[in-house]
Protein backbone atom coordinates (compact mmCIF):
# COMPACT_ATOMS: atom_id res chain seq x y z
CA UNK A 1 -110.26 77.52 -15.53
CA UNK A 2 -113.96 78.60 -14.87
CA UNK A 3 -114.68 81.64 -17.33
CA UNK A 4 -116.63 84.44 -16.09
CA UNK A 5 -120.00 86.30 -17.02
CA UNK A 6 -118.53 89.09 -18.23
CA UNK A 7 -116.30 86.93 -20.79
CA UNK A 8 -119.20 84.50 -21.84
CA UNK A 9 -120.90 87.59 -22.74
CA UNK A 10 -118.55 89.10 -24.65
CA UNK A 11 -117.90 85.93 -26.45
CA UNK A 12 -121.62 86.50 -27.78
CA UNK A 13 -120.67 88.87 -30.48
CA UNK A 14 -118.71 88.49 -33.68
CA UNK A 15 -116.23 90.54 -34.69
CA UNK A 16 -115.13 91.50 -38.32
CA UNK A 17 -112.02 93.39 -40.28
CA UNK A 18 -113.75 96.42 -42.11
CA UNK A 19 -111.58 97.92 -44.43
CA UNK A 20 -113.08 101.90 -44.86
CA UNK A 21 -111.12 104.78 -46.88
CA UNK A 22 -110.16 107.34 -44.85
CA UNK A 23 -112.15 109.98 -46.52
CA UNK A 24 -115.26 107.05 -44.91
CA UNK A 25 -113.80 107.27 -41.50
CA UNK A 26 -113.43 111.10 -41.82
CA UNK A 27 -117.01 111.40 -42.36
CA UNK A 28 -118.23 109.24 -39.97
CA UNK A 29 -116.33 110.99 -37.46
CA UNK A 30 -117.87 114.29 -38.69
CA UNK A 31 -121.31 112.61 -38.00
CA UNK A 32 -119.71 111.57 -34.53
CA UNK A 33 -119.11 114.76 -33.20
CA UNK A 34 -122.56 115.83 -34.26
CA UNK A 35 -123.97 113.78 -32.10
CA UNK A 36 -124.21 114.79 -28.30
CA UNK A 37 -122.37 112.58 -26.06
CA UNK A 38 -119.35 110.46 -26.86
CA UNK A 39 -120.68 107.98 -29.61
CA UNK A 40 -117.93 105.44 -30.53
CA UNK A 41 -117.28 104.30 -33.99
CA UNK A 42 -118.48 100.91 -33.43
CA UNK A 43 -121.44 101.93 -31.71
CA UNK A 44 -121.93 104.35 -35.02
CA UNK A 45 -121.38 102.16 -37.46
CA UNK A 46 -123.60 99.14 -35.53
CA UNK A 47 -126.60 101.86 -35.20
CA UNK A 48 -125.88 102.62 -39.14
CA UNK A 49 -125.85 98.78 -40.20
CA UNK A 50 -129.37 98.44 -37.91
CA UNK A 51 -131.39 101.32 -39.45
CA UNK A 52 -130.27 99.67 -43.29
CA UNK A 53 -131.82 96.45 -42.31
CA UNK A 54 -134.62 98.28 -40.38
CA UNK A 55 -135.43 100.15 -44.16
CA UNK A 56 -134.77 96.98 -45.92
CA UNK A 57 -137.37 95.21 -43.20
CA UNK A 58 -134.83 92.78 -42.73
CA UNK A 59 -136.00 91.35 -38.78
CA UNK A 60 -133.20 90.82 -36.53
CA UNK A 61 -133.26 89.00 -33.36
CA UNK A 62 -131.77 91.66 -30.78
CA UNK A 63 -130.14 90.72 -27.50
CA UNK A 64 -130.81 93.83 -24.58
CA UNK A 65 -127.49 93.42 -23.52
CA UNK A 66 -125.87 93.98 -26.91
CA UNK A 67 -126.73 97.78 -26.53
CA UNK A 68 -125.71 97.83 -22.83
CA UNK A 69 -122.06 96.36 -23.68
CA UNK A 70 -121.90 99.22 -26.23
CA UNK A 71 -123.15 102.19 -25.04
């Protein structure tokens, strides 16, 4: 079984469990549907855990097409 681009790709990121209150997911959601556009929770939260390390000047090698899978 040959696996595909798209699959490879995918298997690029990590994914976690996040445990949040609901009174945390309310508020992000509030901040959502500030936003213009449709911006997903895991988009939100990913752009939230990049401008922490960003103020913490914490470098992070970025992939291009991690923004493109999640946009």
């Amino acid at each position: 079984m040959t696996d595909s681009p798209k699959s490879h790709a995918i298997r690029e990121l990590d994914r976690i469990n996040l445990r949040l209150s609901s009174a945390m997911f309310g508020a992000i959601d509030n901040a959502r549907s500030m936003r213009p556009g449709n911006v997903s929770r895991n988009t939100w939260i990913a752009e939230a855990i990049e401008e922490k390390l960003a103020r913490d000047d914490v470098q992070v090698e970025r992939q291009d097409s991690d923004r493109k899978r999640h946009a």
